[in-house]
N, C-alpha and C. Protein backbone atom coordinates (compact mmCIF):
# COMPACT_ATOMS: atom_id res chain seq x y z
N UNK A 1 80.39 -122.55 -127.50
CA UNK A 1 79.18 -121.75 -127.39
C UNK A 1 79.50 -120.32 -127.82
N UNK A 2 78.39 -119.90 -128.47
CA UNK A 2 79.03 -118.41 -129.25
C UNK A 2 78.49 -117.48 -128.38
N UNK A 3 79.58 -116.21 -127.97
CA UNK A 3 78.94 -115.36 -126.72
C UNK A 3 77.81 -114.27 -127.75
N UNK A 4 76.76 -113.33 -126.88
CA UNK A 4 76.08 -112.50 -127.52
C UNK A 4 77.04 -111.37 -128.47
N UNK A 5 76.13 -110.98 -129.15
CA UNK A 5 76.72 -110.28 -129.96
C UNK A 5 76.03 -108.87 -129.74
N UNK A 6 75.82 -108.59 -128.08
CA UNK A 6 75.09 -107.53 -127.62
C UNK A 6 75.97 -107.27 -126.44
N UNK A 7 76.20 -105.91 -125.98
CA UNK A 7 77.40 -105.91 -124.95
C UNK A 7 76.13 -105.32 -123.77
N UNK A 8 76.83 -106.35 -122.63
CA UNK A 8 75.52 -106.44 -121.11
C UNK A 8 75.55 -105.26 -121.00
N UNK A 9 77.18 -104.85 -121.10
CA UNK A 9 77.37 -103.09 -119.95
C UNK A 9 76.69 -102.24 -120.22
N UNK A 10 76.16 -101.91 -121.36
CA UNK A 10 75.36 -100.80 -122.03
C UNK A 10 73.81 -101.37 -121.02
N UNK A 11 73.55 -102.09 -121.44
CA UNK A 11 71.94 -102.67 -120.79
C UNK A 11 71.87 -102.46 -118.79
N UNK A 12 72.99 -102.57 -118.52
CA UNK A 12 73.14 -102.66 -117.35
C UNK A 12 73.57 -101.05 -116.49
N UNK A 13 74.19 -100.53 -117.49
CA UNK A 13 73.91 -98.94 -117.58
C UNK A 13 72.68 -98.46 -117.57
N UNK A 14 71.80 -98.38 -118.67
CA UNK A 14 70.93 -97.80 -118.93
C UNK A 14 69.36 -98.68 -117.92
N UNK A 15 69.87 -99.80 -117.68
CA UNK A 15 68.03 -100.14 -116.87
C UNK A 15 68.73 -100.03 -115.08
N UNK A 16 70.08 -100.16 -115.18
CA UNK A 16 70.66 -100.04 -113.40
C UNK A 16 70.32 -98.07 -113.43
N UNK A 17 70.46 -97.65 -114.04
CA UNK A 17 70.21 -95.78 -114.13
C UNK A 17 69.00 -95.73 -113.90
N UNK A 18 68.20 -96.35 -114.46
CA UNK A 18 66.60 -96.43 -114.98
C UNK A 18 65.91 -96.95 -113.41
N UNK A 19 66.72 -97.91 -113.11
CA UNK A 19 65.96 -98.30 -111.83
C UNK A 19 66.08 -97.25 -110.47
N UNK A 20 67.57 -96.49 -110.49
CA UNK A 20 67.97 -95.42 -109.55
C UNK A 20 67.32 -94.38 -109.70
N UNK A 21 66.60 -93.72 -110.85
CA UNK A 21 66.22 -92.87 -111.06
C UNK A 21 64.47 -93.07 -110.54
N UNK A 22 63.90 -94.15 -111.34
CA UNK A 22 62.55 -94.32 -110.86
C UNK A 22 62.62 -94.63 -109.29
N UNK A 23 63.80 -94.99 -108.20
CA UNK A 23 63.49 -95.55 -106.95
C UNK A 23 63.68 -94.18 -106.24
N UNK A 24 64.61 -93.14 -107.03
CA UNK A 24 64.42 -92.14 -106.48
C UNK A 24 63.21 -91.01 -106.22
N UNK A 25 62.60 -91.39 -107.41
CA UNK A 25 61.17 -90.41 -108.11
C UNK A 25 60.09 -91.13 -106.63
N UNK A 26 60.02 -92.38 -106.48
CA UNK A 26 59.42 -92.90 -105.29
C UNK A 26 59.71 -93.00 -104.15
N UNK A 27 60.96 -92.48 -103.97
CA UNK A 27 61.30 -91.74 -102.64
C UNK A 27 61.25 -90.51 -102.47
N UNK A 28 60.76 -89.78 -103.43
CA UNK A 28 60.80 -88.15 -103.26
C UNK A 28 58.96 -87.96 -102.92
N UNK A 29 58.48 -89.20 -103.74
CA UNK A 29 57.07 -88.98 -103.31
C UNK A 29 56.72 -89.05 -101.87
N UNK A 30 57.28 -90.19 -101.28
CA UNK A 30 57.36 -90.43 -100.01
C UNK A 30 57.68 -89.49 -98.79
N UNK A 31 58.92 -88.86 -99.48
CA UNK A 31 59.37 -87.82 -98.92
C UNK A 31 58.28 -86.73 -98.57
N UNK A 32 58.01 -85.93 -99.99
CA UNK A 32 56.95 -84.86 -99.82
C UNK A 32 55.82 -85.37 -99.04
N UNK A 33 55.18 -86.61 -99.03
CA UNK A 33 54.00 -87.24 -98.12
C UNK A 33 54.73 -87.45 -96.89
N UNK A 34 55.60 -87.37 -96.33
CA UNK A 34 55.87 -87.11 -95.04
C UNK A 34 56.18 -89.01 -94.39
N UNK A 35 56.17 -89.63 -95.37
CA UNK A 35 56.06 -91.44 -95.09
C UNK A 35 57.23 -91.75 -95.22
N UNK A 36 58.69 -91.12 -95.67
CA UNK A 36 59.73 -91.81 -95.71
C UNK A 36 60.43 -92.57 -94.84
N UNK A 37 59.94 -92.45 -93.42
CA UNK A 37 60.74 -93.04 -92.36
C UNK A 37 60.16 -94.18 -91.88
N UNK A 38 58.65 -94.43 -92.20
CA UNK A 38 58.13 -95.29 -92.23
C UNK A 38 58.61 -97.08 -92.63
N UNK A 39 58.50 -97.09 -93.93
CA UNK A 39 59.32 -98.54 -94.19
C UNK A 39 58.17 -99.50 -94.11
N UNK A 40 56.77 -98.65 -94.77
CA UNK A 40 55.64 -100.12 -94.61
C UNK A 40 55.97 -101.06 -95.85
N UNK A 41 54.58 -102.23 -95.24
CA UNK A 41 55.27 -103.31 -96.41
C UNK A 41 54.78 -102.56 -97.84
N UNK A 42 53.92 -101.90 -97.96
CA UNK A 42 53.38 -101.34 -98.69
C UNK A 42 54.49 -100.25 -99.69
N UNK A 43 55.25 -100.01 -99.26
CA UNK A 43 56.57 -98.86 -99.18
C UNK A 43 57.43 -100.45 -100.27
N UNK A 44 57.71 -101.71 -99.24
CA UNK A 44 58.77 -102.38 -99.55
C UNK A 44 57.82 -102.95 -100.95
N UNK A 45 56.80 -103.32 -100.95
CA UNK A 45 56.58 -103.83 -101.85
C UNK A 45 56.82 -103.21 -103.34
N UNK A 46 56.12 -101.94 -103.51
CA UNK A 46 56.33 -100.87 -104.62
C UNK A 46 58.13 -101.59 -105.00
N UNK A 47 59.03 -101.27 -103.51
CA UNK A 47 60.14 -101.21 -104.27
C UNK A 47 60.52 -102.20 -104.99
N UNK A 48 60.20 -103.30 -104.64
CA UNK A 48 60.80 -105.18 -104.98
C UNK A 48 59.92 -105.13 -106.91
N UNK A 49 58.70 -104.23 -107.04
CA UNK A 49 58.23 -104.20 -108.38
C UNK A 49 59.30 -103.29 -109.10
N UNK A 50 59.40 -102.23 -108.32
CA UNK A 50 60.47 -101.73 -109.35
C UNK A 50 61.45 -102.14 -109.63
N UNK A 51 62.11 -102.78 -108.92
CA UNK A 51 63.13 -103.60 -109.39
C UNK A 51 63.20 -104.72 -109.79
N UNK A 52 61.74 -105.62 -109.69
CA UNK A 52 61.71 -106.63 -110.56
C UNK A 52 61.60 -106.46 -112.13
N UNK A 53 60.57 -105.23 -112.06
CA UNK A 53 60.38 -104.52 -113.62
C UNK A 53 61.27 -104.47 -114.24
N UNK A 54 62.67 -103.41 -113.54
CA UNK A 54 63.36 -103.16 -114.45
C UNK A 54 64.66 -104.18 -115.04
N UNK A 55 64.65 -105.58 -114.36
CA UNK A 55 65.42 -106.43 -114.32
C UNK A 55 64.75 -107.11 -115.70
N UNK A 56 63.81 -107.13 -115.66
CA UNK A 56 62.82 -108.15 -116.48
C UNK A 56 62.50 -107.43 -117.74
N UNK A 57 62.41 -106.22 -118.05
CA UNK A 57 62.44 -105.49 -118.92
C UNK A 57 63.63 -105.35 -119.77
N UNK A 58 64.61 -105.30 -118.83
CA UNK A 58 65.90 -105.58 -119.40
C UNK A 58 66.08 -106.80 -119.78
N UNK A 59 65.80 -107.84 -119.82
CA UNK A 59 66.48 -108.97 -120.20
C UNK A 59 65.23 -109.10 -121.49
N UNK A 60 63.92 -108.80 -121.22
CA UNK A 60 63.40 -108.50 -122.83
C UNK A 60 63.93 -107.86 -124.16
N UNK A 61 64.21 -107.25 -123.08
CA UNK A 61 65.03 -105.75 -124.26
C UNK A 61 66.39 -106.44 -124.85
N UNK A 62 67.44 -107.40 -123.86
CA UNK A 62 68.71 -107.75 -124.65
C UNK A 62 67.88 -109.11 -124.90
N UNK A 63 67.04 -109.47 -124.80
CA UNK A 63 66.82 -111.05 -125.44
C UNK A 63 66.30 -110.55 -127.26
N UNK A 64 65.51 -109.36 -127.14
CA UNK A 64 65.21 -108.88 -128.95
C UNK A 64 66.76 -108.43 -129.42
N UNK A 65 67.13 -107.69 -128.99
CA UNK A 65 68.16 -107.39 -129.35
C UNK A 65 69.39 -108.43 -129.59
N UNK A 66 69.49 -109.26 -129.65
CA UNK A 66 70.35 -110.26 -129.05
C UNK A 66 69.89 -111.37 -130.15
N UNK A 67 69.15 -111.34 -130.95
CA UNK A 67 68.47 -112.09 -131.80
C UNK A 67 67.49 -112.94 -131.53
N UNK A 68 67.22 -112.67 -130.37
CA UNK A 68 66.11 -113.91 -129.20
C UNK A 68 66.52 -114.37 -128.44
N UNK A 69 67.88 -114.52 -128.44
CA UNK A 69 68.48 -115.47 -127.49
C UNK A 69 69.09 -114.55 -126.00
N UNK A 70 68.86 -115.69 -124.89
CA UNK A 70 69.41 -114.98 -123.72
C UNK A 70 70.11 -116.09 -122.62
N UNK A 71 70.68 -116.38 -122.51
CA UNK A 71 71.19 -117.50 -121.57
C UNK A 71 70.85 -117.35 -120.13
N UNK A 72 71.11 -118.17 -118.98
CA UNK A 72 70.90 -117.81 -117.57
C UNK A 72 71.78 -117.27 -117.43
N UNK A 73 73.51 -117.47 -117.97
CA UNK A 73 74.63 -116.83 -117.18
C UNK A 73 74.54 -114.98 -117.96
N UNK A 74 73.95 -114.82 -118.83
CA UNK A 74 73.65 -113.18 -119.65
C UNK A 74 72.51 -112.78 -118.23
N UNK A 75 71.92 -113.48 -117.91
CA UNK A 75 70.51 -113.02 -116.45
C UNK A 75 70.94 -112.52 -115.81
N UNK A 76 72.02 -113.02 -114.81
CA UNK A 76 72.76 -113.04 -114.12
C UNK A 76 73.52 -111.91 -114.08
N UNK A 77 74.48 -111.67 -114.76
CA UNK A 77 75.17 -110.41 -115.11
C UNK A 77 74.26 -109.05 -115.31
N UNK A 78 72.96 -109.28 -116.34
CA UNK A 78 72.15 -108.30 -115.90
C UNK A 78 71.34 -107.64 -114.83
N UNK A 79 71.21 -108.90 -114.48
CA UNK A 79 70.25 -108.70 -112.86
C UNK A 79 71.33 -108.18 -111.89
N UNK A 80 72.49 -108.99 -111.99
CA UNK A 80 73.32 -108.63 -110.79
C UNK A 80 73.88 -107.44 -111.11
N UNK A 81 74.15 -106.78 -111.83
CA UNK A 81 74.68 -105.43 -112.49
C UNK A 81 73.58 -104.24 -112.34
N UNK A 82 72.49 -104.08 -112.67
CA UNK A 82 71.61 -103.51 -112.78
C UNK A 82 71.18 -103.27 -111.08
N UNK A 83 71.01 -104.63 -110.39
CA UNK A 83 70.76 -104.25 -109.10
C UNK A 83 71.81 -103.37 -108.32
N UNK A 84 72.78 -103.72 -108.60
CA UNK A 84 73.97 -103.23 -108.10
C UNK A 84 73.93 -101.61 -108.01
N UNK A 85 73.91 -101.54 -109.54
CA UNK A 85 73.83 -100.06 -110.13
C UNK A 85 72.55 -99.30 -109.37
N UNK A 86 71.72 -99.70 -109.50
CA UNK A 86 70.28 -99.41 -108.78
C UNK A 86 70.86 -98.46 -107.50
N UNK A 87 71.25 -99.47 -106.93
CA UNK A 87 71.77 -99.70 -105.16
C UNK A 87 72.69 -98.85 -104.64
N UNK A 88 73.62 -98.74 -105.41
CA UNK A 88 74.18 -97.36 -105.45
C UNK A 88 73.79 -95.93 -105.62
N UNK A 89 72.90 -96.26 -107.12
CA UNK A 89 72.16 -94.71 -106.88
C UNK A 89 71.21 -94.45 -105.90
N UNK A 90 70.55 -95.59 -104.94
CA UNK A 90 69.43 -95.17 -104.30
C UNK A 90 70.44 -94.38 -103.21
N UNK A 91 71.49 -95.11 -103.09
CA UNK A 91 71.99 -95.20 -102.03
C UNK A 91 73.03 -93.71 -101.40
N UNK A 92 73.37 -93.43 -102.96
CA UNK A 92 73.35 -91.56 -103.36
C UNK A 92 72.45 -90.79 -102.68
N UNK A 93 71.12 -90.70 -102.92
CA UNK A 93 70.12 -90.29 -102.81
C UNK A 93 69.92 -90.31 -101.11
N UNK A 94 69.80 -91.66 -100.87
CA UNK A 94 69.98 -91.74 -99.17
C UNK A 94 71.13 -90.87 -98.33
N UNK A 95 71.95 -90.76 -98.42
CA UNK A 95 73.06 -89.91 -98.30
C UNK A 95 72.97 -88.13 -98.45
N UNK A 96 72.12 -87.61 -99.64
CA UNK A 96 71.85 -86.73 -99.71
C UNK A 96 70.42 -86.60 -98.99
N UNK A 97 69.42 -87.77 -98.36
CA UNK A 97 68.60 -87.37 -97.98
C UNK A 97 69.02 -87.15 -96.03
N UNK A 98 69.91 -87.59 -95.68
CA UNK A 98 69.92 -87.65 -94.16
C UNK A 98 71.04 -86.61 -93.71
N UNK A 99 71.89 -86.04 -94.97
CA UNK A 99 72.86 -84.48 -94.92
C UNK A 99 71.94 -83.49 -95.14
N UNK A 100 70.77 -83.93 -96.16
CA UNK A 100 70.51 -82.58 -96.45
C UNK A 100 68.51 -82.22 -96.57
N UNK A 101 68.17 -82.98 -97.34
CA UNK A 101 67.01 -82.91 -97.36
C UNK A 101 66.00 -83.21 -95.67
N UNK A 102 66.73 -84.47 -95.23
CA UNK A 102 65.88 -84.24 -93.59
C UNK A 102 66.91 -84.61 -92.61
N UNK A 103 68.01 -83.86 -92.26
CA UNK A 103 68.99 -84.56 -91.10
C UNK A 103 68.18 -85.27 -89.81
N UNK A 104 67.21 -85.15 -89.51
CA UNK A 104 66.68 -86.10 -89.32
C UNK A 104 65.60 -87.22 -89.17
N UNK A 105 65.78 -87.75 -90.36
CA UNK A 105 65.33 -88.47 -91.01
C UNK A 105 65.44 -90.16 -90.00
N UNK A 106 66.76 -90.23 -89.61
CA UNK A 106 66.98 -92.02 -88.68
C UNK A 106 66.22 -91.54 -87.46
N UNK A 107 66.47 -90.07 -86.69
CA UNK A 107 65.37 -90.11 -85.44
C UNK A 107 63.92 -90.51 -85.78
N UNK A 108 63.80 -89.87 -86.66
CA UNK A 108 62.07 -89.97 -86.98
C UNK A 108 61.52 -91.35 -87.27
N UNK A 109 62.60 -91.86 -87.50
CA UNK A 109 62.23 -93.54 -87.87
C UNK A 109 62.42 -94.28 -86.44
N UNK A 110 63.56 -94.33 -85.75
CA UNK A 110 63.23 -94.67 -84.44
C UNK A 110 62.16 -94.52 -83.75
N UNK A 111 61.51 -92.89 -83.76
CA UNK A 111 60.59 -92.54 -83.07
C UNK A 111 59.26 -93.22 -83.08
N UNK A 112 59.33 -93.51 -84.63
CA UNK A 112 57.98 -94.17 -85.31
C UNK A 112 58.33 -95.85 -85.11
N UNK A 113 59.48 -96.45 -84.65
CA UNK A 113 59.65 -98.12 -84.33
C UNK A 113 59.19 -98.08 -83.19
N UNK A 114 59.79 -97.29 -82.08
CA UNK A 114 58.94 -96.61 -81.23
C UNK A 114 58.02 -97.44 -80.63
N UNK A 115 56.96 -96.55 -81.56
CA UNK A 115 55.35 -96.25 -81.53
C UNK A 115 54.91 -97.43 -81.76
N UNK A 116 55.58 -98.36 -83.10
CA UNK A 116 55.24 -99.29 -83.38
C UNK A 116 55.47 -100.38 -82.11
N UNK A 117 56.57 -100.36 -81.62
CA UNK A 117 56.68 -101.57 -81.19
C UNK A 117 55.96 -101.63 -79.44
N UNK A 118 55.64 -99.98 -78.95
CA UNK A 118 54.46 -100.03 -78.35
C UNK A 118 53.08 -100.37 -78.30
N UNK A 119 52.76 -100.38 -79.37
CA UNK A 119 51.05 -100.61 -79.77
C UNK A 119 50.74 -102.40 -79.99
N UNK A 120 52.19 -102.65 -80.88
CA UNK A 120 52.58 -103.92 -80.99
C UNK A 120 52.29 -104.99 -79.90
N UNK A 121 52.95 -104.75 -79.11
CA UNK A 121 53.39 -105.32 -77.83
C UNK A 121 53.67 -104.60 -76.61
N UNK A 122 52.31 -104.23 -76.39
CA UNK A 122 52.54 -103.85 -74.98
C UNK A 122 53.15 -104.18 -73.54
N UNK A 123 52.90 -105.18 -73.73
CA UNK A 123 53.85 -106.08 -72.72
C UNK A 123 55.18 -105.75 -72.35
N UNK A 124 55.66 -105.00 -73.65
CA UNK A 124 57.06 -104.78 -73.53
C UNK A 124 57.46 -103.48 -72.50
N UNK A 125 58.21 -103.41 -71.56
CA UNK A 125 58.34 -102.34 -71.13
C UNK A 125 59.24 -101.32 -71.80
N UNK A 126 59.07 -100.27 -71.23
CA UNK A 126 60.26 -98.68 -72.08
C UNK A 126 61.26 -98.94 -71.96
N UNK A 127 61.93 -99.84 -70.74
CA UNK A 127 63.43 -99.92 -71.30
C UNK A 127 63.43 -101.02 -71.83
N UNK A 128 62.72 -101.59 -72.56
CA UNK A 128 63.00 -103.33 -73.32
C UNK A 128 62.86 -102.44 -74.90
N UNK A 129 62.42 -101.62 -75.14
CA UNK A 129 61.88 -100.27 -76.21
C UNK A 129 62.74 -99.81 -76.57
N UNK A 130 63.68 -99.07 -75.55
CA UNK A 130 64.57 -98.19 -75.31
C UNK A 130 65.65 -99.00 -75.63
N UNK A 131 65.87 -100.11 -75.45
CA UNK A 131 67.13 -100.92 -75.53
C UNK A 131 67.36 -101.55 -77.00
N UNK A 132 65.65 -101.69 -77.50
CA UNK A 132 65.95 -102.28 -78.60
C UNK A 132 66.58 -101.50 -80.04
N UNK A 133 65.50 -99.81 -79.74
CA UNK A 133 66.06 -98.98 -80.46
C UNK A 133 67.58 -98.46 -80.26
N UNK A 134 68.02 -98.43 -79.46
CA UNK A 134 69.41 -97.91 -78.86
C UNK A 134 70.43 -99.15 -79.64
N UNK A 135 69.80 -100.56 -80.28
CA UNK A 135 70.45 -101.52 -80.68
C UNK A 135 70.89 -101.02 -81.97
N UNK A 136 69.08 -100.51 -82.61
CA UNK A 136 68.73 -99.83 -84.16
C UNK A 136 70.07 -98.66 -84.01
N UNK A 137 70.11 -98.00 -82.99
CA UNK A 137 70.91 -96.89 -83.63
C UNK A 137 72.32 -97.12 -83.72
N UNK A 138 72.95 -98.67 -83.22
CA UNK A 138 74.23 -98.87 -83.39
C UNK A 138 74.48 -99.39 -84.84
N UNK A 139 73.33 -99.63 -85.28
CA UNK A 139 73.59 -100.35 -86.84
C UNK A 139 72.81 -99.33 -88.13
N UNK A 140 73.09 -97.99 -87.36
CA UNK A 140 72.45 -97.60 -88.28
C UNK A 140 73.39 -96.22 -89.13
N UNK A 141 74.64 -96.58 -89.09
CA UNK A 141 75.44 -95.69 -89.75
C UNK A 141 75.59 -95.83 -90.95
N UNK A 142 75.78 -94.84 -92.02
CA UNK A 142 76.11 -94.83 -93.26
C UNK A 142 76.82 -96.19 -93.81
N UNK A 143 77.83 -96.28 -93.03
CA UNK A 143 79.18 -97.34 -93.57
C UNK A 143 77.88 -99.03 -93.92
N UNK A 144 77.51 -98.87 -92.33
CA UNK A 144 76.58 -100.39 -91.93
C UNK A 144 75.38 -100.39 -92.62
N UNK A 145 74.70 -99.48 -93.16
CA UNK A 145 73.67 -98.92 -93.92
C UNK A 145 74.24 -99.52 -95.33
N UNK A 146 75.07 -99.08 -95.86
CA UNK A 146 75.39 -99.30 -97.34
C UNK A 146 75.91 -100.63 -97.50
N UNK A 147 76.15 -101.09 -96.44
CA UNK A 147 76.25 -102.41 -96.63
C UNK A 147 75.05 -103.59 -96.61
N UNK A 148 74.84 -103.48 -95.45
CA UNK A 148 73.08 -104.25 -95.74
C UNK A 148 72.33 -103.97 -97.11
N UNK A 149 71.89 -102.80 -97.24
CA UNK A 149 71.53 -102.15 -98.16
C UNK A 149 71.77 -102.83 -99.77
N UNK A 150 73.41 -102.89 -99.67
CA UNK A 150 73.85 -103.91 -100.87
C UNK A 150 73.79 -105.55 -100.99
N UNK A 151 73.84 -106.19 -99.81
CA UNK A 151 73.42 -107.19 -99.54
C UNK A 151 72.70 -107.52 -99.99
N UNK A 152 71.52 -107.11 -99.49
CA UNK A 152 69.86 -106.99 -99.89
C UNK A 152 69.48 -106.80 -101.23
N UNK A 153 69.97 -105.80 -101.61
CA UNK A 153 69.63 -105.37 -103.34
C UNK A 153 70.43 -106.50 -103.91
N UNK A 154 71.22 -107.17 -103.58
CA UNK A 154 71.97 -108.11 -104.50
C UNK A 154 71.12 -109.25 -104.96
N UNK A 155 71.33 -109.75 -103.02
CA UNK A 155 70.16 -110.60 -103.08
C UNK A 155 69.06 -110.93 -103.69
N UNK A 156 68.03 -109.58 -103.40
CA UNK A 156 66.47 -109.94 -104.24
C UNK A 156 67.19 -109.87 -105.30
N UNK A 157 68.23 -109.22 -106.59
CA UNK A 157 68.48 -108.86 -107.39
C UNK A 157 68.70 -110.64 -108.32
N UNK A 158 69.51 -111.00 -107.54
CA UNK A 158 70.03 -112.95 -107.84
C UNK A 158 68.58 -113.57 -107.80
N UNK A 159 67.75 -113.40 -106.76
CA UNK A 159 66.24 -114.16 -106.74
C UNK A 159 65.67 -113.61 -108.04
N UNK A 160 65.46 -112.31 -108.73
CA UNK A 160 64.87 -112.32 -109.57
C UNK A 160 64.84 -112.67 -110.68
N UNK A 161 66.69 -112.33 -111.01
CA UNK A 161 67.31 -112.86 -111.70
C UNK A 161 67.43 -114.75 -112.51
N UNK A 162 67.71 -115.22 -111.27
CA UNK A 162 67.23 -116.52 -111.74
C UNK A 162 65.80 -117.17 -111.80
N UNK A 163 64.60 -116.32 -111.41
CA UNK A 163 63.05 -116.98 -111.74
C UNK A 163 62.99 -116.59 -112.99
N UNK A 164 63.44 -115.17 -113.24
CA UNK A 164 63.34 -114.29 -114.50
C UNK A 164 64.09 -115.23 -115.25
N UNK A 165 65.13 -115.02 -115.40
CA UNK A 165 66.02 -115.81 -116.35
C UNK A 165 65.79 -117.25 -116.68
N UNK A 166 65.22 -117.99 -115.61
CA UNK A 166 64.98 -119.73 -116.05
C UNK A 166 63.44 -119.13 -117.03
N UNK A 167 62.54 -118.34 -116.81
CA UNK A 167 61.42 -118.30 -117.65
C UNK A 167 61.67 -117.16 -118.81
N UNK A 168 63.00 -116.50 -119.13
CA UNK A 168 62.89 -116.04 -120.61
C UNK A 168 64.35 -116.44 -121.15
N UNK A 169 65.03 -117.36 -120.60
CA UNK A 169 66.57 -118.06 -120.98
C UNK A 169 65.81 -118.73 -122.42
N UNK A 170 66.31 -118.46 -123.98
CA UNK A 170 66.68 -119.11 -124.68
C UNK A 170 67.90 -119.12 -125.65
N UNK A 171 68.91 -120.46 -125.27
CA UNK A 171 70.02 -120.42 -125.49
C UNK A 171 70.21 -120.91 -127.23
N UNK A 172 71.48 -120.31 -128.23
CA UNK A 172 71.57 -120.51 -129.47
C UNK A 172 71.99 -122.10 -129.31
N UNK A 173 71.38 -122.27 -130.71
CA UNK A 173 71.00 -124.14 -130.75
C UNK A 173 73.17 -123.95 -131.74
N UNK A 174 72.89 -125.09 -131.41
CA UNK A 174 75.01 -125.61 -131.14
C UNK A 174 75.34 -125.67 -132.28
């Protein structure tokens, strides 16, 4: 089988940059609107498009380039590269947002699970509240953060990757 005659790393550079940069531009919006600590589905959804976009865009872009052709295992490497790359830069950004732009930024999100999980379920009492957030704040350090974080981005990154890739995979005839 003859490999592409298009190198991934460049593609995986430029749409994994492309995706860090646009996830950042939509966290700064968030930011200035005062919604960043939030985490609605509305919030998650935006993000799962941007990163489906730019996964899928990319594999258009090396499937022309590439002479048409794109295999599942070329998907793969893009998707998983690109997410990666993504994930890191958001993950920059996160880092500079909880040193510097709002130190605190994880209270305000507690405060607001909070709220939520009062209105939610009342039933629950303040220390069943209190206990659950006090759980949130043991898993919520940088180290344990960047890890989920990558998990996750990998993850959806492989799901998109292979729906994407089985519907624009065409491999050179033998």
């Amino acid at each position: 089988m003859e490999e592409s005659r298009v190198s991934i790393r460049q593609y995986i550079l430029n749409y994994g940059s492309l995706l860090g940069i646009v996830s950042i531009i939509f966290s700064l919006m968030l930011f200035f609107l005062d919604m960043h600590y939030q985490n609605s589905p509305f919030q998650q959804v935006v993000s799962f498009i941007i990163l489906s976009a730019s996964i899928i865009v990319a594999f258009i872009a090396f499937k022309k380039d590439n002479e048409g052709f794109i295999n599942l295992s070329e998907c793969f490497k893009l998707g998983l590269g690109i997410s990666l790359l993504g994930g890191l830069i958001g993950f920059l950004y996160f880092i500079i947002l909880i040193n510097f732009l709002d130190p605190e930024v994880l209270e305000k999100g507690f405060k607001y699970q909070s709220e939520i999980m009062r209105m939610n379920n009342p039933e629950l009492s303040q220390e069943m509240i209190e206990s659950a957030i006090e759980m949130q704040r043991n898993f919520s350090t940088p180290g344990i953060i960047f890890v989920f974080v990558m998990i996750f981005q990998l993850f959806i990154g492989f799901i998109i990757s292979l729906i994407g890739g089985l519907i624009v995979k065409k491999s050179r005839p033998e």
